[in-house]
C-alpha atoms as a PDB file:
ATOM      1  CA  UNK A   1      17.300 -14.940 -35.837  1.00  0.00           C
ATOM      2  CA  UNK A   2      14.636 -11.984 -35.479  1.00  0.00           C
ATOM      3  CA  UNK A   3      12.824 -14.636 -32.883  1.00  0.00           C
ATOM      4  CA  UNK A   4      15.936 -15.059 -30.854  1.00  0.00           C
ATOM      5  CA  UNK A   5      16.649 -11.797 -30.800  1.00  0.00           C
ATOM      6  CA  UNK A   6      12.925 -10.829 -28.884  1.00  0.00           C
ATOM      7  CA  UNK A   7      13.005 -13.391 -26.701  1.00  0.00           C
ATOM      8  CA  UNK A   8      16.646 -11.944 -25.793  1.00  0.00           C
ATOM      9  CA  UNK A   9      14.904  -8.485 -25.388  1.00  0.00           C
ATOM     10  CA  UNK A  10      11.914  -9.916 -23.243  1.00  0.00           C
ATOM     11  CA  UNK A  11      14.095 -11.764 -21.282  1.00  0.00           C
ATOM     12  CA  UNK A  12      16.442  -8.654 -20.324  1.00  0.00           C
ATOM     13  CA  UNK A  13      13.030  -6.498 -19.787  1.00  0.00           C
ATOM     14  CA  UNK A  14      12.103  -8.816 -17.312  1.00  0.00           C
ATOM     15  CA  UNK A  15      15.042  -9.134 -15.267  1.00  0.00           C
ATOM     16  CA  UNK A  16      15.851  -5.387 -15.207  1.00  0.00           C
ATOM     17  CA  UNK A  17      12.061  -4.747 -13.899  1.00  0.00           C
ATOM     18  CA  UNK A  18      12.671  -7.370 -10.988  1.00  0.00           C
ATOM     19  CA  UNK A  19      15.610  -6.284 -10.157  1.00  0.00           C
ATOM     20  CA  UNK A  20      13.991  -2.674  -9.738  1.00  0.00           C
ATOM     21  CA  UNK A  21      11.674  -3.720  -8.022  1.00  0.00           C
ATOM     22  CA  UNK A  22      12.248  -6.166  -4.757  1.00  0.00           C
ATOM     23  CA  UNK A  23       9.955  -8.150  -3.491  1.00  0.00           C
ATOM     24  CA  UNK A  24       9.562 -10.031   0.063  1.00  0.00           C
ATOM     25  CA  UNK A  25       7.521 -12.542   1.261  1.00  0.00           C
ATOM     26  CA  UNK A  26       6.159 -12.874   4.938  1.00  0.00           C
ATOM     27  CA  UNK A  27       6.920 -16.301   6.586  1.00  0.00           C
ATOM     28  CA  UNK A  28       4.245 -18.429   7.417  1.00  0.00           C
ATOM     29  CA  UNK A  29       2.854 -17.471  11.546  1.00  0.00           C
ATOM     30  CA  UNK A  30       2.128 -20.068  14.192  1.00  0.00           C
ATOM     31  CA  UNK A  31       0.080 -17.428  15.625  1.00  0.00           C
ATOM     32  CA  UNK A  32      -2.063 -16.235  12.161  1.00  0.00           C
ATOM     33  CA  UNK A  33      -1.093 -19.441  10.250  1.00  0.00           C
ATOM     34  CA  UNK A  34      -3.897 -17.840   7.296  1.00  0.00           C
ATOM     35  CA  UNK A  35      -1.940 -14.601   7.404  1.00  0.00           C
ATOM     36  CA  UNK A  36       0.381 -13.786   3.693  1.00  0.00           C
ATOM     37  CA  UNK A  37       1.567 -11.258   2.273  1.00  0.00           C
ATOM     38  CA  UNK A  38       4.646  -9.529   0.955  1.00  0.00           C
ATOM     39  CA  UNK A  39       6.120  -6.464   0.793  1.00  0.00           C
ATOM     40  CA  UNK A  40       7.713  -4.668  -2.840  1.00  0.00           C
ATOM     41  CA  UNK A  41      10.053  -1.964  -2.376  1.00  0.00           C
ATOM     42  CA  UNK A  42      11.112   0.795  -5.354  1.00  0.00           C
ATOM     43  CA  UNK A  43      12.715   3.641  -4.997  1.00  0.00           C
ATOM     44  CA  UNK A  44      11.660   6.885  -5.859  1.00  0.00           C
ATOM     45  CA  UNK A  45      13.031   9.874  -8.144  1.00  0.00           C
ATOM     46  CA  UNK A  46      14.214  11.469  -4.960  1.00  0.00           C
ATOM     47  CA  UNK A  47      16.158   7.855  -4.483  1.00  0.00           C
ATOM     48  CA  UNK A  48      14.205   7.562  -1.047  1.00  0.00           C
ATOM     49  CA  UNK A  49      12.645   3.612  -0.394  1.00  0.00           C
ATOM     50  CA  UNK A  50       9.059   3.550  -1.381  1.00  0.00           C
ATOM     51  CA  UNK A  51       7.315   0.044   0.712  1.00  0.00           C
ATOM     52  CA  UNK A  52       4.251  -1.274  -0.146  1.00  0.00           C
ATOM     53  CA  UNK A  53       2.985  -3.763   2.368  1.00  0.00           C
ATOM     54  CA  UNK A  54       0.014  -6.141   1.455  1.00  0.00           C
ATOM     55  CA  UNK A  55      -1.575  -8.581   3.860  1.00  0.00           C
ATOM     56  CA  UNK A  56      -4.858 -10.864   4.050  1.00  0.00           C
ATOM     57  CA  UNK A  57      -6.264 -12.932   5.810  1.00  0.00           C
ATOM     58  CA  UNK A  58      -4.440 -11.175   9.250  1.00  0.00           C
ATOM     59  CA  UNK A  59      -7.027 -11.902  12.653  1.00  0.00           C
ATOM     60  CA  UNK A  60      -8.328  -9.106  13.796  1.00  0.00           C
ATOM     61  CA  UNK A  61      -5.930  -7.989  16.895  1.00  0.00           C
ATOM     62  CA  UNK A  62      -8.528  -7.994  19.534  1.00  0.00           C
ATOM     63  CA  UNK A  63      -9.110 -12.271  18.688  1.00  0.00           C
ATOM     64  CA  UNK A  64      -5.209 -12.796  19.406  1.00  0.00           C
ATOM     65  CA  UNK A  65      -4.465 -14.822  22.741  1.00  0.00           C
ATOM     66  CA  UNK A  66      -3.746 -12.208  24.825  1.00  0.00           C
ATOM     67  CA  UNK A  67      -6.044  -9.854  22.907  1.00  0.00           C
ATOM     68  CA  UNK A  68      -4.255  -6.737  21.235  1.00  0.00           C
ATOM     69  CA  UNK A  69      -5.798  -3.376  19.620  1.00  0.00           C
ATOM     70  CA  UNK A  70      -3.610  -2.748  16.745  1.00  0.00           C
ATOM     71  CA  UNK A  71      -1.160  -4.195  14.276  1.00  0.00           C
ATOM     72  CA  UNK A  72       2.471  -2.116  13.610  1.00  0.00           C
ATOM     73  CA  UNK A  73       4.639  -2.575  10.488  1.00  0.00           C
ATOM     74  CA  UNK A  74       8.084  -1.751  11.462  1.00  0.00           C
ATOM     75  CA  UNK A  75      11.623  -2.023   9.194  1.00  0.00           C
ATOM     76  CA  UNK A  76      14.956  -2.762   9.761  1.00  0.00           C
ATOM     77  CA  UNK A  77      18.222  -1.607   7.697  1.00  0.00           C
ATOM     78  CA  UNK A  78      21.270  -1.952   7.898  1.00  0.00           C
ATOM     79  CA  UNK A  79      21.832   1.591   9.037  1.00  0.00           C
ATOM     80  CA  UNK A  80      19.906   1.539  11.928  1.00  0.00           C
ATOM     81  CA  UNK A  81      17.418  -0.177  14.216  1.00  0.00           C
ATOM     82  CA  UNK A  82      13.867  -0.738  14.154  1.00  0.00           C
ATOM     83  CA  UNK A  83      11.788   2.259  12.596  1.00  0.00           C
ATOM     84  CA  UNK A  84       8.046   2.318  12.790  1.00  0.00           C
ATOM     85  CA  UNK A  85       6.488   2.513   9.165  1.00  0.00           C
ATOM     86  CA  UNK A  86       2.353   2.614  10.361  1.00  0.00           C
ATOM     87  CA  UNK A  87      -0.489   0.743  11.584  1.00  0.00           C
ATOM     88  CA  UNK A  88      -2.680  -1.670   9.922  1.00  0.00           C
ATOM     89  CA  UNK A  89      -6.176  -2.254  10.639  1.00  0.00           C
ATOM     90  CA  UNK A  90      -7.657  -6.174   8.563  1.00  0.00           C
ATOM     91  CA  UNK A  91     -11.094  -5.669   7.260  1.00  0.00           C
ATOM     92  CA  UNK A  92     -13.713  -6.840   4.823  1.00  0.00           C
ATOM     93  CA  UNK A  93     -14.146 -10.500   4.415  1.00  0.00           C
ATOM     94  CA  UNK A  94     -10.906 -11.295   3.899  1.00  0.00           C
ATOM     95  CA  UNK A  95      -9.190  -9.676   6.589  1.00  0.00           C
ATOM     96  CA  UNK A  96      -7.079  -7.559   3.689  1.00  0.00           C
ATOM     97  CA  UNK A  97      -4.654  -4.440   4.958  1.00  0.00           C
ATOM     98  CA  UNK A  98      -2.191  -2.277   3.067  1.00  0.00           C
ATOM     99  CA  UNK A  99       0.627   0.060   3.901  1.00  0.00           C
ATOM    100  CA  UNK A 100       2.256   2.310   2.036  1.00  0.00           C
ATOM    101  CA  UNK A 101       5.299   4.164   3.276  1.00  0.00           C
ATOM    102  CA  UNK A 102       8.379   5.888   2.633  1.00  0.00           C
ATOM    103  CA  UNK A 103      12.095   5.416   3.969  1.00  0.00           C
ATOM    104  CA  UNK A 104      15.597   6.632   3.410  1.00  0.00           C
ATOM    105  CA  UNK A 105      17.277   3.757   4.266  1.00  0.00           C
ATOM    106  CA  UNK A 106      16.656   0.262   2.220  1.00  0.00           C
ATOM    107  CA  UNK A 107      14.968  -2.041   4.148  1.00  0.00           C
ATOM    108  CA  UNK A 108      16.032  -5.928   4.899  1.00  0.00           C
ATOM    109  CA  UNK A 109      13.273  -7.140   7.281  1.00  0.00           C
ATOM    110  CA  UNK A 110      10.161  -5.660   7.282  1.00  0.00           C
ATOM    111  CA  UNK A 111       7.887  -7.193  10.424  1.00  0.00           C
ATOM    112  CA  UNK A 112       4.635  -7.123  11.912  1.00  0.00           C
ATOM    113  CA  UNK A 113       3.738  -6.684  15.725  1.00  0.00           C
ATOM    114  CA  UNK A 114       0.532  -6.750  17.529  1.00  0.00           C
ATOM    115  CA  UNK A 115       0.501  -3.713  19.677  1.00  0.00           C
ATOM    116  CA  UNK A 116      -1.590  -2.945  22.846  1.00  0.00           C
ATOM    117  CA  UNK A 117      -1.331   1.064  21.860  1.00  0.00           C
ATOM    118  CA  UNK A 118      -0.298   2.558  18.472  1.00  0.00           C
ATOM    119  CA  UNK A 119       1.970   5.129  19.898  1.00  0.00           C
ATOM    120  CA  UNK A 120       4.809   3.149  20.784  1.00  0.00           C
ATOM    121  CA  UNK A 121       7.989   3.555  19.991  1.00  0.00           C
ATOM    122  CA  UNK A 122      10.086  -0.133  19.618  1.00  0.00           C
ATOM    123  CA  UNK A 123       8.523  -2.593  19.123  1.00  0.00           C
ATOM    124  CA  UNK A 124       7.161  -4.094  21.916  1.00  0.00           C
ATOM    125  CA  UNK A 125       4.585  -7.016  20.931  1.00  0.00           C
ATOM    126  CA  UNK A 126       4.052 -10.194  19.903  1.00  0.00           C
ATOM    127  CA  UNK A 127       6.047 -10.251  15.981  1.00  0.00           C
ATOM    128  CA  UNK A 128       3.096 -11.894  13.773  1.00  0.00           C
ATOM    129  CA  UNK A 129       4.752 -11.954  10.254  1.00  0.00           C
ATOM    130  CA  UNK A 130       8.241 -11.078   9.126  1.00  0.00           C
ATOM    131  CA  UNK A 131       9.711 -11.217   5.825  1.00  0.00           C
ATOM    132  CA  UNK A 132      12.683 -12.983   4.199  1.00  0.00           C
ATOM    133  CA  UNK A 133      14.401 -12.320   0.717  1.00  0.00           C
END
């Protein structure tokens, strides 16, 4: 009975810490086929979206077909359109990059464009990886 009854309790733990804690995967990219990663949202104690994007093995922009200089993570919710997050920049021998941002509004895509200039303000490259849930 005592058995049953922590399994029970591990069980429970576990779903109530996934469901806090949402995680998305990037598709597979015909253009950076090596490319993964995912994305886990929380929220905050101010109840604000915090997104925490992790990639490797993402190209370096310039060796993309046409040749770009930067990468942009945007987001879109439900309660608006696309919203720029930040800029990633691979490095090290795996081509790793991280993110982290903040949001009011819960994302449902998160996405990944290859940019000529950093400072724009829709997203206007190539997408590279997008998520799914």
């Amino acid at each position: 009975m005592k058995t049953i009854h922590t399994v029970s309790m591990m069980l429970l733990t576990i779903i109530v810490l996934n469901s806090c804690t949402p995680k998305m995967t990037f598709v597979t990219s015909a253009i950076v086929p090596a490319a993964t990663g995912s994305v886990n949202i929380k929220k905050d104690k101010n109840k604000n979206y915090v997104i925490d994007v992790n990639v490797q093995n993402l190209a370096e922009p310039k060796n993309l077909s046409p040749a770009k200089n930067t990468y942009l993570v945007w987001m879109e919710s439900s309660e608006n359109s696309a919203k720029k997050l930040g800029q990633l920049m691979p490095n090290g021998k795996a081509l790793k990059a991280s993110l982290k941002a903040t949001a009011i509004n819960e994302p449902k895509t998160v996405y990944i464009t290859a940019e000529d200039n950093a400072d724009v303000q829709n997203p206007d490259g190539q997408v590279i990886l997008t998520t799914k849930r």
